[in-house]
PDB file of N, CA and C in Angstrom:
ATOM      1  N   UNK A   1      15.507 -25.507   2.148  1.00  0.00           N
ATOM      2  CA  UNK A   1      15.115 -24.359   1.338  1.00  0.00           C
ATOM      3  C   UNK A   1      15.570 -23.088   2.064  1.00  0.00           C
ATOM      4  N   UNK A   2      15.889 -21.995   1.268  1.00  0.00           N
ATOM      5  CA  UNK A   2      16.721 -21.142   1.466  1.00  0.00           C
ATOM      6  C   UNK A   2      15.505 -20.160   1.899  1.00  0.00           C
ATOM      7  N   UNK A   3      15.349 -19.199   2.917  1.00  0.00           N
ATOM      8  CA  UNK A   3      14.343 -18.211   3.754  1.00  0.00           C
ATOM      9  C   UNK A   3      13.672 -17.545   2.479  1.00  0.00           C
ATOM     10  N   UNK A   4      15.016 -17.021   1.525  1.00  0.00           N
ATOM     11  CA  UNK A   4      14.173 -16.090   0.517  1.00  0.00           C
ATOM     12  C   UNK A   4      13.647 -16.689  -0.511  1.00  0.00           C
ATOM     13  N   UNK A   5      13.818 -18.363  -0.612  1.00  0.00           N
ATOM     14  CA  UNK A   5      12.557 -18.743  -1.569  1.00  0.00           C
ATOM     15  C   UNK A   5      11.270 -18.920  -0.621  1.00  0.00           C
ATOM     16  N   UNK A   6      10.963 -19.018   0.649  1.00  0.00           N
ATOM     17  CA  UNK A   6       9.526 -18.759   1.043  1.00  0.00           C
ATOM     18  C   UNK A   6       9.116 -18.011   1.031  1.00  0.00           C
ATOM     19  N   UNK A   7       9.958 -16.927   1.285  1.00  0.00           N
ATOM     20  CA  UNK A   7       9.045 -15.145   0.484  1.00  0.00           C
ATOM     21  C   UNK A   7       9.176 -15.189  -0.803  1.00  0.00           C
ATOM     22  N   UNK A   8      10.071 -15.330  -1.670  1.00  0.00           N
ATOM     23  CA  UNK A   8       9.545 -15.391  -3.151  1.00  0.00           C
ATOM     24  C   UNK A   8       8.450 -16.164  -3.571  1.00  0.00           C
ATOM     25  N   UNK A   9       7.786 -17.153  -2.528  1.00  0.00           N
ATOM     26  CA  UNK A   9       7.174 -17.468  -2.910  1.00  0.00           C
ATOM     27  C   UNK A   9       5.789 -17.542  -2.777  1.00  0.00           C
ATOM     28  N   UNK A  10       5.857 -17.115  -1.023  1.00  0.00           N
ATOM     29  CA  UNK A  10       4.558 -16.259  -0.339  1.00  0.00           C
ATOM     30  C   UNK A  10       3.920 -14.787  -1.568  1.00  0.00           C
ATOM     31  N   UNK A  11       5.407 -14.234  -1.773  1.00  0.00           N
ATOM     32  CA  UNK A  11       4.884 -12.941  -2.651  1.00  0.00           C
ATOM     33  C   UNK A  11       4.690 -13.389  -3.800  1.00  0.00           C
ATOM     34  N   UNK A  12       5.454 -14.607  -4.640  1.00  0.00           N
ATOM     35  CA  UNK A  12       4.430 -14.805  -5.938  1.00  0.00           C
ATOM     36  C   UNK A  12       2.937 -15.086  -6.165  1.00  0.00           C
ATOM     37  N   UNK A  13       2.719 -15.655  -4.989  1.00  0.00           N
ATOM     38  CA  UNK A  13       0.982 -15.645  -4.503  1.00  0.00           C
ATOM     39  C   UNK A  13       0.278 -14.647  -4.602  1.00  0.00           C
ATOM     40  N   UNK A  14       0.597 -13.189  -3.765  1.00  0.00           N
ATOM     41  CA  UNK A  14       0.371 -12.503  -4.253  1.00  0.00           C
ATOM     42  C   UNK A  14       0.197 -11.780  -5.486  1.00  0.00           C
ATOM     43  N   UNK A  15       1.319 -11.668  -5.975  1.00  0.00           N
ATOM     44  CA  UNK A  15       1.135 -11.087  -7.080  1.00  0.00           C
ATOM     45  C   UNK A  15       0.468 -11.519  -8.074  1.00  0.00           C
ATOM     46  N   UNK A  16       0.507 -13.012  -8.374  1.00  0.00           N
ATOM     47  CA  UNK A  16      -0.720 -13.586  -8.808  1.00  0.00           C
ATOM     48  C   UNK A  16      -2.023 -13.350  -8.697  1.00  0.00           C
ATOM     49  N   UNK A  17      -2.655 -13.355  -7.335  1.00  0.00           N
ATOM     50  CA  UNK A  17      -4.092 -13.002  -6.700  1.00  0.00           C
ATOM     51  C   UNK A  17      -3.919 -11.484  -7.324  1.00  0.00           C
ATOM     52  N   UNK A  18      -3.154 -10.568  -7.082  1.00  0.00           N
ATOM     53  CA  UNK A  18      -3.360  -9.071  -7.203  1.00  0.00           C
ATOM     54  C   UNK A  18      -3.433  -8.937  -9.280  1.00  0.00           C
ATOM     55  N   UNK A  19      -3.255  -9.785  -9.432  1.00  0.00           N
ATOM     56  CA  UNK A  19      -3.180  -9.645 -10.954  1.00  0.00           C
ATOM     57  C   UNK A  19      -4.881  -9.786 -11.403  1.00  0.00           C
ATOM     58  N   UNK A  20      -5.775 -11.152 -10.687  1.00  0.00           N
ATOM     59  CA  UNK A  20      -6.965 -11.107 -11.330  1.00  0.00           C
ATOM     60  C   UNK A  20      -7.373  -9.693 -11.283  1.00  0.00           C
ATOM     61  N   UNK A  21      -8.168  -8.932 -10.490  1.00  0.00           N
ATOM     62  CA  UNK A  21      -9.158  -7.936 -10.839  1.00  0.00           C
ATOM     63  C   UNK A  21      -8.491  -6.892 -12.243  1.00  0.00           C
ATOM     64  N   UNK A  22      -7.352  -6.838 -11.686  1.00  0.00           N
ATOM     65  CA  UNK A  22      -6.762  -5.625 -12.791  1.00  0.00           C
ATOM     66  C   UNK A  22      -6.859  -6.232 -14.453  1.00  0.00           C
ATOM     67  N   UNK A  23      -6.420  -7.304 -14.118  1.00  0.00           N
ATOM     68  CA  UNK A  23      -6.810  -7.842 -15.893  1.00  0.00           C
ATOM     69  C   UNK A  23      -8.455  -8.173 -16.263  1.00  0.00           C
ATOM     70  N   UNK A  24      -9.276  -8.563 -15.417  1.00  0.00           N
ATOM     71  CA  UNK A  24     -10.666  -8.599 -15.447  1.00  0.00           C
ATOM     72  C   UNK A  24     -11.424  -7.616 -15.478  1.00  0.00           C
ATOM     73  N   UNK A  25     -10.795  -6.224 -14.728  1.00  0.00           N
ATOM     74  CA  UNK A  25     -11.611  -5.367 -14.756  1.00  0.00           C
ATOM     75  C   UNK A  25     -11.619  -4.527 -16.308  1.00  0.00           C
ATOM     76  N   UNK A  26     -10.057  -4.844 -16.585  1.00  0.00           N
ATOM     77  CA  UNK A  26      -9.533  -4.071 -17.284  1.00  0.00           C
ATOM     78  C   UNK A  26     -10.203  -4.702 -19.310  1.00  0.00           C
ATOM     79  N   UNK A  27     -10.264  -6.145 -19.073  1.00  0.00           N
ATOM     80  CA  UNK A  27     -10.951  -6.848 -19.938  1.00  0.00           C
ATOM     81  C   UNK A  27     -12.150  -6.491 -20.397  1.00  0.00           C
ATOM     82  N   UNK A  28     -12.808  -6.356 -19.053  1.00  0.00           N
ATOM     83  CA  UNK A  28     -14.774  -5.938 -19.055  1.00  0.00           C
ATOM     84  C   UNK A  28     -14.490  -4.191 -19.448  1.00  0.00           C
ATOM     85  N   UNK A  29     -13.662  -3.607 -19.880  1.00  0.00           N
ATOM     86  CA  UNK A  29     -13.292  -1.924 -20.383  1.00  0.00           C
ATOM     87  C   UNK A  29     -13.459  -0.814 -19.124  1.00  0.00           C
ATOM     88  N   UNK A  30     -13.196  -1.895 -17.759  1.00  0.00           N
ATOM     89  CA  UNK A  30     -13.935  -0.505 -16.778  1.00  0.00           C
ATOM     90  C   UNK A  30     -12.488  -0.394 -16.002  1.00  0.00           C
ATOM     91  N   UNK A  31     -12.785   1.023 -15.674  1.00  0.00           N
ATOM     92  CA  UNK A  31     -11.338   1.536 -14.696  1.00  0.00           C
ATOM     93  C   UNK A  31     -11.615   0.755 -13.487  1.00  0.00           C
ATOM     94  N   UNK A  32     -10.259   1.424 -12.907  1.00  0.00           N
ATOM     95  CA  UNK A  32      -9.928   0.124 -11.642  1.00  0.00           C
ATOM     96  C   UNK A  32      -8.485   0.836 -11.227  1.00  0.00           C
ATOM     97  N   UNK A  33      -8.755   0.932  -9.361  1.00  0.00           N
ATOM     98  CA  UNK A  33      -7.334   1.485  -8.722  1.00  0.00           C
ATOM     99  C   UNK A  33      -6.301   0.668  -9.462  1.00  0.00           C
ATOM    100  N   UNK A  34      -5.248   1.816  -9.507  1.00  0.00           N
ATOM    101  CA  UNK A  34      -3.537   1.023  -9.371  1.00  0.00           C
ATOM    102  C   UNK A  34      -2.839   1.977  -8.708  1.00  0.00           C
ATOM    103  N   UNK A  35      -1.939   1.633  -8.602  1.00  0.00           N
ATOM    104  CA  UNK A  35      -1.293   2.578  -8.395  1.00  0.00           C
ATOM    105  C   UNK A  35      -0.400   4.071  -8.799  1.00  0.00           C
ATOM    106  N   UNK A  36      -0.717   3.782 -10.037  1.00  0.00           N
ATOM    107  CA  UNK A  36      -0.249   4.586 -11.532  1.00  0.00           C
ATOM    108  C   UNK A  36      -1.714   5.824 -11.256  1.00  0.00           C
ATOM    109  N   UNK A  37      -3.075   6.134 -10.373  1.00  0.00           N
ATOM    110  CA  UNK A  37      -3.733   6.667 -10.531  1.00  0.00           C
ATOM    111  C   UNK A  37      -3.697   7.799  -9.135  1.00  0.00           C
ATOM    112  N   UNK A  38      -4.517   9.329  -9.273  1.00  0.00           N
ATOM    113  CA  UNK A  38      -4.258   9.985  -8.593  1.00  0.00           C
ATOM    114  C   UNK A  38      -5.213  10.216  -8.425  1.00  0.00           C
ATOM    115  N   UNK A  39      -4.894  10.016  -6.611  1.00  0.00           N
ATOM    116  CA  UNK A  39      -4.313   9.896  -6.141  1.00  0.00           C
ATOM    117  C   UNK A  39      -3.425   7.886  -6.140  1.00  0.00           C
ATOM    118  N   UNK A  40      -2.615   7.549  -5.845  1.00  0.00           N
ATOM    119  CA  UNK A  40      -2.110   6.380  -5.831  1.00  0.00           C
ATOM    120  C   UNK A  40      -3.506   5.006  -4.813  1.00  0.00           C
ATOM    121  N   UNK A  41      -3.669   4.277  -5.822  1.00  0.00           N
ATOM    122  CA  UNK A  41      -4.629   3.279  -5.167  1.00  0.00           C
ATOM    123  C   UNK A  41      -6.479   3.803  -4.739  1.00  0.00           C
ATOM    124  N   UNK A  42      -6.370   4.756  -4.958  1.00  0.00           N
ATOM    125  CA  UNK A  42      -7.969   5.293  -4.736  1.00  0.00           C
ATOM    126  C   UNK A  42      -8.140   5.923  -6.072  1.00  0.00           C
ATOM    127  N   UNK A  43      -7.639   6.430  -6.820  1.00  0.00           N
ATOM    128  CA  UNK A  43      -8.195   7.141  -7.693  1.00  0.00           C
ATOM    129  C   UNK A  43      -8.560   6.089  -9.313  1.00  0.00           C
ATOM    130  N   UNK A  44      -8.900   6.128 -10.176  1.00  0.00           N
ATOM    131  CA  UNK A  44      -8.869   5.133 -10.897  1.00  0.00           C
ATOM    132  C   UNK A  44      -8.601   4.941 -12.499  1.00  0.00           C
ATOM    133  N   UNK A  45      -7.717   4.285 -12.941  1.00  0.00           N
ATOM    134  CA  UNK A  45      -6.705   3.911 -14.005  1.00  0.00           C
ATOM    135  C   UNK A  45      -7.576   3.554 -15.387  1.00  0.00           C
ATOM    136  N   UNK A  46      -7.111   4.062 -16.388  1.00  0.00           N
ATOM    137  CA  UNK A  46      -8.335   3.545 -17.712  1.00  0.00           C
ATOM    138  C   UNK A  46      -8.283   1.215 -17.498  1.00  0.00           C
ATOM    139  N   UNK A  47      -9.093   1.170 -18.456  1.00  0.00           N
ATOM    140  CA  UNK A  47      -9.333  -0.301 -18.392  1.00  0.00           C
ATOM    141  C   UNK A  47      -7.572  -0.647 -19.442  1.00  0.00           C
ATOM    142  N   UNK A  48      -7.294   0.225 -20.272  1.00  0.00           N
ATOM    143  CA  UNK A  48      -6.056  -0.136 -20.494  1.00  0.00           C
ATOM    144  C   UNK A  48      -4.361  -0.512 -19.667  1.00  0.00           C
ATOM    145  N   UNK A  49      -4.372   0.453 -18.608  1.00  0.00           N
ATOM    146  CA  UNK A  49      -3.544   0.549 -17.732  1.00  0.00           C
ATOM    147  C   UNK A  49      -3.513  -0.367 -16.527  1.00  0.00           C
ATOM    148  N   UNK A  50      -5.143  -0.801 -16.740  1.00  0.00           N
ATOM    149  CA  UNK A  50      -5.157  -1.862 -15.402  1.00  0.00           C
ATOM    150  C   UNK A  50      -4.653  -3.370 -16.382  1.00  0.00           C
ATOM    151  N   UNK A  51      -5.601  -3.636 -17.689  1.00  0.00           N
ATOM    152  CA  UNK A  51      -4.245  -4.730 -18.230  1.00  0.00           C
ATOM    153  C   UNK A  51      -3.067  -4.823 -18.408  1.00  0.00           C
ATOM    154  N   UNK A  52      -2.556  -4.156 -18.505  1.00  0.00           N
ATOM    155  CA  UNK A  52      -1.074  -3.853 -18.405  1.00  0.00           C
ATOM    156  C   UNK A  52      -0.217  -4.074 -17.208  1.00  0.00           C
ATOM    157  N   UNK A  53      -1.019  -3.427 -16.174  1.00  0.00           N
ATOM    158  CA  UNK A  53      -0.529  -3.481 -14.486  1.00  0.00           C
ATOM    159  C   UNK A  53      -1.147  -5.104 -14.392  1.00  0.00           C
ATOM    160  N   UNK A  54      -2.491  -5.761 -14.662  1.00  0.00           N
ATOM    161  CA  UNK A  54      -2.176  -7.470 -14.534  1.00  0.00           C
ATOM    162  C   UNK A  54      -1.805  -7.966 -15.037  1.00  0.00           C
ATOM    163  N   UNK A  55      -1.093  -7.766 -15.802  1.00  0.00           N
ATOM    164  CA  UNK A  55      -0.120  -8.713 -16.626  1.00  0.00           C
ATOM    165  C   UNK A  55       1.105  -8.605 -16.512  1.00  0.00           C
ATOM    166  N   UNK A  56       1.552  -7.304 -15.702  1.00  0.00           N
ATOM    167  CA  UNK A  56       3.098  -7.396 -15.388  1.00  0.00           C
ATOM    168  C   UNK A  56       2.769  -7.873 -13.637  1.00  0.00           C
ATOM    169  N   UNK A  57       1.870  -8.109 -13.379  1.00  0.00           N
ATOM    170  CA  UNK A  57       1.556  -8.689 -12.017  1.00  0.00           C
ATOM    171  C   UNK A  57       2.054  -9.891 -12.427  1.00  0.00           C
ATOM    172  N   UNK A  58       1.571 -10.518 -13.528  1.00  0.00           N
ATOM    173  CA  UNK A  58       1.145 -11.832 -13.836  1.00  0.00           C
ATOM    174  C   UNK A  58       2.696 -12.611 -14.177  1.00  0.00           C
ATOM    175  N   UNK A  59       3.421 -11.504 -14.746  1.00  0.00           N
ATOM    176  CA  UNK A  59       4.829 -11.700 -15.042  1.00  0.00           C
ATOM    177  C   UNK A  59       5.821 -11.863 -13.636  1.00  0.00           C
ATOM    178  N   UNK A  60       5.284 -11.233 -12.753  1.00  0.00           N
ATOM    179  CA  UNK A  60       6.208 -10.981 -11.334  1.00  0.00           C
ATOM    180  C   UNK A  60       6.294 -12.438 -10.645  1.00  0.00           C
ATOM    181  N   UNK A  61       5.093 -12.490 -10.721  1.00  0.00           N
ATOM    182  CA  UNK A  61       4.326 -13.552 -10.142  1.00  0.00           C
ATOM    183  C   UNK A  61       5.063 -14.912 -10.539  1.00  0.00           C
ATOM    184  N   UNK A  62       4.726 -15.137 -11.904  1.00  0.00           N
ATOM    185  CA  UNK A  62       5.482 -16.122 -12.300  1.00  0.00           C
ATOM    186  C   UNK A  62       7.294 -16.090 -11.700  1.00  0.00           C
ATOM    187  N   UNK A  63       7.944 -15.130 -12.102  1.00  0.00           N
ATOM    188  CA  UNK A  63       9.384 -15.021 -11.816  1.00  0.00           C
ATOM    189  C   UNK A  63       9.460 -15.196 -10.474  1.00  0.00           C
ATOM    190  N   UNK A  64       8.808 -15.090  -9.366  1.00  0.00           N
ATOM    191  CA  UNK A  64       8.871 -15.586  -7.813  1.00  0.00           C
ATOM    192  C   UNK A  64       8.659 -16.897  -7.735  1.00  0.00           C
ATOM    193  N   UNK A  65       7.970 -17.621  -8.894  1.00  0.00           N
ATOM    194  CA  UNK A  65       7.486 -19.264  -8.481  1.00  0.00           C
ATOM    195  C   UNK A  65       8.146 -19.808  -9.497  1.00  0.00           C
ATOM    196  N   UNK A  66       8.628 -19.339 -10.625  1.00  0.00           N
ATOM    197  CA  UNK A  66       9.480 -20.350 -11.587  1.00  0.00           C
ATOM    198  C   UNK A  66      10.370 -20.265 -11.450  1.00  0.00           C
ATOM    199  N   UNK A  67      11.115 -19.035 -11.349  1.00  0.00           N
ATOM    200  CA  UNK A  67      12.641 -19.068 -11.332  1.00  0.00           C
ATOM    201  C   UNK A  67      13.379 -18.651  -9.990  1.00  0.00           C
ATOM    202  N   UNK A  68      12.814 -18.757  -8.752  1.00  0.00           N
ATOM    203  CA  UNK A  68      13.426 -18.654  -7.509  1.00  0.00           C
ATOM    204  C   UNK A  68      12.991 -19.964  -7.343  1.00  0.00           C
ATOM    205  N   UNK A  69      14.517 -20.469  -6.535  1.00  0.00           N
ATOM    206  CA  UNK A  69      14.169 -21.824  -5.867  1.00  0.00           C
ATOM    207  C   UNK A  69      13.806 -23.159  -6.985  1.00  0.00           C
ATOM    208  N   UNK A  70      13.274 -24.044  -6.553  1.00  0.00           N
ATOM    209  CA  UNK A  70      12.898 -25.061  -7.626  1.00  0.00           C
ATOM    210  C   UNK A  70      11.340 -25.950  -7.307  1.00  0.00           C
ATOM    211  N   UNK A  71       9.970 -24.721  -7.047  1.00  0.00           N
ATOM    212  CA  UNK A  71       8.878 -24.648  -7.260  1.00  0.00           C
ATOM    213  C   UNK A  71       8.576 -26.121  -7.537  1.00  0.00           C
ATOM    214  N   UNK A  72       7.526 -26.861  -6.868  1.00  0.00           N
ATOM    215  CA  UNK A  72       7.000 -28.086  -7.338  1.00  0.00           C
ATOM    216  C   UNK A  72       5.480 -27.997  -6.845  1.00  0.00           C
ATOM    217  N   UNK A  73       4.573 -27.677  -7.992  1.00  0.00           N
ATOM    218  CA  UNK A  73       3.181 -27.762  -7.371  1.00  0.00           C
ATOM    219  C   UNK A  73       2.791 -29.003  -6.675  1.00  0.00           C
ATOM    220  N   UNK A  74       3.298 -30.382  -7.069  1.00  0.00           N
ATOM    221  CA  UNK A  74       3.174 -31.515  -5.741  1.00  0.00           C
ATOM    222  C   UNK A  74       3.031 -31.156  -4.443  1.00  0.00           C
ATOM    223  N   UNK A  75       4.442 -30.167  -4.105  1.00  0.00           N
ATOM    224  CA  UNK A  75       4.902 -30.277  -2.367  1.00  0.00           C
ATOM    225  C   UNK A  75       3.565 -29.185  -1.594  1.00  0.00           C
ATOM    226  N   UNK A  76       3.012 -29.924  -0.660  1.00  0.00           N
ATOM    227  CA  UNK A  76       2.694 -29.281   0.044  1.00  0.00           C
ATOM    228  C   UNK A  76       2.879 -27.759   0.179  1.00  0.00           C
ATOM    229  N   UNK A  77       4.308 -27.632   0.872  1.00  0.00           N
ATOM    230  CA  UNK A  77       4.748 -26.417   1.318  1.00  0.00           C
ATOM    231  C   UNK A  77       4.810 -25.296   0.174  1.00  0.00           C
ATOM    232  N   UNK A  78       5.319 -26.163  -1.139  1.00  0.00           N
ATOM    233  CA  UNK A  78       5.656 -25.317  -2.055  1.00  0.00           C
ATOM    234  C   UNK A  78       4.401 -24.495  -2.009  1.00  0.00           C
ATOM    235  N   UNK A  79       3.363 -25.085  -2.410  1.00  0.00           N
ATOM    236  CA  UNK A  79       1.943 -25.085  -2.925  1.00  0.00           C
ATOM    237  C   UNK A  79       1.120 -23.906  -1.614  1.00  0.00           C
ATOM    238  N   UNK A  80       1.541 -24.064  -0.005  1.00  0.00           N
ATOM    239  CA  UNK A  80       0.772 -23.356   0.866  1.00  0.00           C
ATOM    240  C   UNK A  80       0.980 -22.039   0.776  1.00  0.00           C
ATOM    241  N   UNK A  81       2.699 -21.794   0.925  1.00  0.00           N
ATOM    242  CA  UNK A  81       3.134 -20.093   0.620  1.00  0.00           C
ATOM    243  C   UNK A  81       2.466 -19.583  -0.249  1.00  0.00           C
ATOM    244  N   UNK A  82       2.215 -19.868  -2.313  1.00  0.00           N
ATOM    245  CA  UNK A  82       1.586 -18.717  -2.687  1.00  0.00           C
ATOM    246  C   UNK A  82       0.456 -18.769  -2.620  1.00  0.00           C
ATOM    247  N   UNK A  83      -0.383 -19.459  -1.744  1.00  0.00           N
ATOM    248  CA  UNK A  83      -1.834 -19.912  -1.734  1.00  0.00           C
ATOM    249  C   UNK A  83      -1.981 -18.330  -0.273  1.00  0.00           C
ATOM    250  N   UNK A  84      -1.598 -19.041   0.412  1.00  0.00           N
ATOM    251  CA  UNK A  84      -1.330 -17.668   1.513  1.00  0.00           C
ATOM    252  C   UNK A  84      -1.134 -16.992   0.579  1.00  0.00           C
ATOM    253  N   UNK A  85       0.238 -16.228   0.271  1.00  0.00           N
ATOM    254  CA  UNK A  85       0.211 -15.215  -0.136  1.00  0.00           C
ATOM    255  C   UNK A  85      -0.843 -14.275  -0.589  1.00  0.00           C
ATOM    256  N   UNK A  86      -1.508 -14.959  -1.517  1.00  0.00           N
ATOM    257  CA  UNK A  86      -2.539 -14.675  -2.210  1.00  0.00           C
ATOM    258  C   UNK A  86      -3.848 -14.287  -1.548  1.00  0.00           C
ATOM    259  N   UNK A  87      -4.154 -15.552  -0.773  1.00  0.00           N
ATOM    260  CA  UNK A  87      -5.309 -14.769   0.467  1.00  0.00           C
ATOM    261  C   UNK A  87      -5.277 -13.865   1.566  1.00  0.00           C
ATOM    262  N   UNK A  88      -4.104 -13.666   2.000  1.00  0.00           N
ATOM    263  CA  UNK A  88      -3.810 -12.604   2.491  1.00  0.00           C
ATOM    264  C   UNK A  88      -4.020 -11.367   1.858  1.00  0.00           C
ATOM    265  N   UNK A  89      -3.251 -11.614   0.708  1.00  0.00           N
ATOM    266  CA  UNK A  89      -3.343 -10.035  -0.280  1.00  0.00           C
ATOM    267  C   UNK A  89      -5.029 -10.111  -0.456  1.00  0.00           C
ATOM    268  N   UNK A  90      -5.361 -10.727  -0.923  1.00  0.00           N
ATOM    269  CA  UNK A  90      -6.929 -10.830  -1.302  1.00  0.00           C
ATOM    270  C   UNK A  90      -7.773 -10.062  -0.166  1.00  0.00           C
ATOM    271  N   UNK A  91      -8.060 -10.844   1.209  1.00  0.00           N
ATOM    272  CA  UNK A  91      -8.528 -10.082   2.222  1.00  0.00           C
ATOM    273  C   UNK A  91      -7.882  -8.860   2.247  1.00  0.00           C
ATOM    274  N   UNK A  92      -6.728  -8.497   2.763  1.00  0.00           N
ATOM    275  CA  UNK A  92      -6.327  -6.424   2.400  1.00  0.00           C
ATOM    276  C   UNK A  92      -7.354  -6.103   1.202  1.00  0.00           C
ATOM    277  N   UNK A  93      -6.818  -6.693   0.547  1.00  0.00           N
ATOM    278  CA  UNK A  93      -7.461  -5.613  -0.445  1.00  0.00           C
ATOM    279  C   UNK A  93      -8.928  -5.355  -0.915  1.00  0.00           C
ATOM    280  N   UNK A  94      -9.584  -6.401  -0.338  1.00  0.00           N
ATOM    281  CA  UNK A  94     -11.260  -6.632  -0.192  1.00  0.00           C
ATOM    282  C   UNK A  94     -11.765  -5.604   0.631  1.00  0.00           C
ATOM    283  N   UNK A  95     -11.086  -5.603   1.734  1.00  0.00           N
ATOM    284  CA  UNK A  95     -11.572  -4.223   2.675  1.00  0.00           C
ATOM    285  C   UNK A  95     -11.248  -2.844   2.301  1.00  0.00           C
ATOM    286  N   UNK A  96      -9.793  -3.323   1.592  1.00  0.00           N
ATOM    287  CA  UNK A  96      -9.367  -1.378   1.406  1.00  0.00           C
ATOM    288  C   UNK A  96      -9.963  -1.200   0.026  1.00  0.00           C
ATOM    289  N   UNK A  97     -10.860  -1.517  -0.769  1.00  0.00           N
ATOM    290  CA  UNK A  97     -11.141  -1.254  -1.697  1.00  0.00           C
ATOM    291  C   UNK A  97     -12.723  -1.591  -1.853  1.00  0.00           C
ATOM    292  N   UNK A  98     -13.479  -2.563  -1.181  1.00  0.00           N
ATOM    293  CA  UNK A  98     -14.556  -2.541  -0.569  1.00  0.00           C
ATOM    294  C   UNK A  98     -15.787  -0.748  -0.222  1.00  0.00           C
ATOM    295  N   UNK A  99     -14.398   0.075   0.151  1.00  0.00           N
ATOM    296  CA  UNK A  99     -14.962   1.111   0.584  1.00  0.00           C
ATOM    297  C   UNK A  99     -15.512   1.885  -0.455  1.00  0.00           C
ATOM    298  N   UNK A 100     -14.763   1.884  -1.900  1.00  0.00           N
ATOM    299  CA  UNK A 100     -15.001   1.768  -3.010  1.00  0.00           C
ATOM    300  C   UNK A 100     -16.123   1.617  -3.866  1.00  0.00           C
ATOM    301  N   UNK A 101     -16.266  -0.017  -4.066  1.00  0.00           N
ATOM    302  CA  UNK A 101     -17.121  -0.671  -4.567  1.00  0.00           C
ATOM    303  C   UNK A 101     -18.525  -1.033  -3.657  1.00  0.00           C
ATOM    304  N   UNK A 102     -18.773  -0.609  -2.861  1.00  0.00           N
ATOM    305  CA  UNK A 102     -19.554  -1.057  -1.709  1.00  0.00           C
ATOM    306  C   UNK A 102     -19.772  -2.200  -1.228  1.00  0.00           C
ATOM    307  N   UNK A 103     -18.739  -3.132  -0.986  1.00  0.00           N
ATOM    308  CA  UNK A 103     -18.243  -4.247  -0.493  1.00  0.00           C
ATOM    309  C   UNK A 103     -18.165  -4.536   0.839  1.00  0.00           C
ATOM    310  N   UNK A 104     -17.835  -3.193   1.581  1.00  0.00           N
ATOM    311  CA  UNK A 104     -17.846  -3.415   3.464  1.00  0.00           C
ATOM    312  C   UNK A 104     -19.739  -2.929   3.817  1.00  0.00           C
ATOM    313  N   UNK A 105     -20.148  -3.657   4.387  1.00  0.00           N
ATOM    314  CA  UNK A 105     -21.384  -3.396   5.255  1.00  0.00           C
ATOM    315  C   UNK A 105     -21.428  -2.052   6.274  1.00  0.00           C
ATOM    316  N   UNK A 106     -21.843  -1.662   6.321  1.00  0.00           N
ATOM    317  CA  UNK A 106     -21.821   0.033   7.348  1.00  0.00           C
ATOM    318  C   UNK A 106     -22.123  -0.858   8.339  1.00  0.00           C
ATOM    319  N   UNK A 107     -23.309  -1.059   8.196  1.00  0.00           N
ATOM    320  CA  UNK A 107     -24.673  -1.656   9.686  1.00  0.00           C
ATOM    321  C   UNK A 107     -25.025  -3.052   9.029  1.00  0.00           C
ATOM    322  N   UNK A 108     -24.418  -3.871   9.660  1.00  0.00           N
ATOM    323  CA  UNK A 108     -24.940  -4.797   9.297  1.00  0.00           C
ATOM    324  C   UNK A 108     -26.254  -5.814   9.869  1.00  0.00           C
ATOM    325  N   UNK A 109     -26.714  -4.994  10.600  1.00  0.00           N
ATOM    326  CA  UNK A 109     -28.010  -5.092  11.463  1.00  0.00           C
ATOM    327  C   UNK A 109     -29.259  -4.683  10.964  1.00  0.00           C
ATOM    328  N   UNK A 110     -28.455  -3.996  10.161  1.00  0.00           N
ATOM    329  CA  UNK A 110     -29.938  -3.306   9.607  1.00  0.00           C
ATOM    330  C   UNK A 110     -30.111  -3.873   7.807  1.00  0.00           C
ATOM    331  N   UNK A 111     -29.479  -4.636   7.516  1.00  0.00           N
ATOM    332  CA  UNK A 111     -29.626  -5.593   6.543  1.00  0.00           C
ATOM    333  C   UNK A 111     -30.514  -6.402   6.731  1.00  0.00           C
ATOM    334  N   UNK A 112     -31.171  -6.809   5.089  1.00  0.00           N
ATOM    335  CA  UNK A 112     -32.388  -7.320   5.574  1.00  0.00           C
ATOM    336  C   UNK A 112     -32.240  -8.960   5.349  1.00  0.00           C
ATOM    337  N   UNK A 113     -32.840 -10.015   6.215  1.00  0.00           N
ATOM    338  CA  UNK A 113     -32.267 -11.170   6.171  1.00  0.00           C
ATOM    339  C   UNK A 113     -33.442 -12.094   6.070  1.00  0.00           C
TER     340      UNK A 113
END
């Protein structure tokens, strides 16, 4: 396998994973960062613009795992890259957007257990 189908295919992972919230959020009618908002990634996009942005996620996504290379959900390897991909992107973006939604803990000591 050729180097740039394991990044096409690490990043179709991604783009996959980066597609749920924007089409979910965008489904449930509530805004949600993209990058189309101002400021870029903090500021926040109508619930229309975020379906739109997951679904051309959803389109990218696919074109990195169907039509680069010759994709077999069987193989192992095929199968680990966009799985990574995806959790990688997932964790980034849990924290950088966490700050957001109140997702990161300040003190987590002082939570009550």
């Amino acid at each position: 396998m050729q180097w740039y189908v394991f990044l096409a295919y690490f990043f179709g992972g991604a783009f996959l994973a980066n597609a749920v919230p924007h089409v979910v959020n965008g489904m449930s009618g509530r805004p949600f960062q993209t990058p189309f908002a101002s400021p870029p990634g903090q500021g926040l996009s109508s619930s229309t613009v975020n379906v739109l942005w997951g679904w051309a996620n959803l389109v990218i996504g696919y074109l990195l795992l169907g039509q680069v290379g010759s994709f077999d959900p069987r193989n192992l390897l095929d199968m680990a890259l966009p799985v990574l991909g995806g959790l990688i992107l997932a964790l980034i973006l849990a924290r950088r957007f966490g700050r957001f939604h109140g997702g990161l803990l300040q003190d987590a000591g002082n939570s009550a257990g």
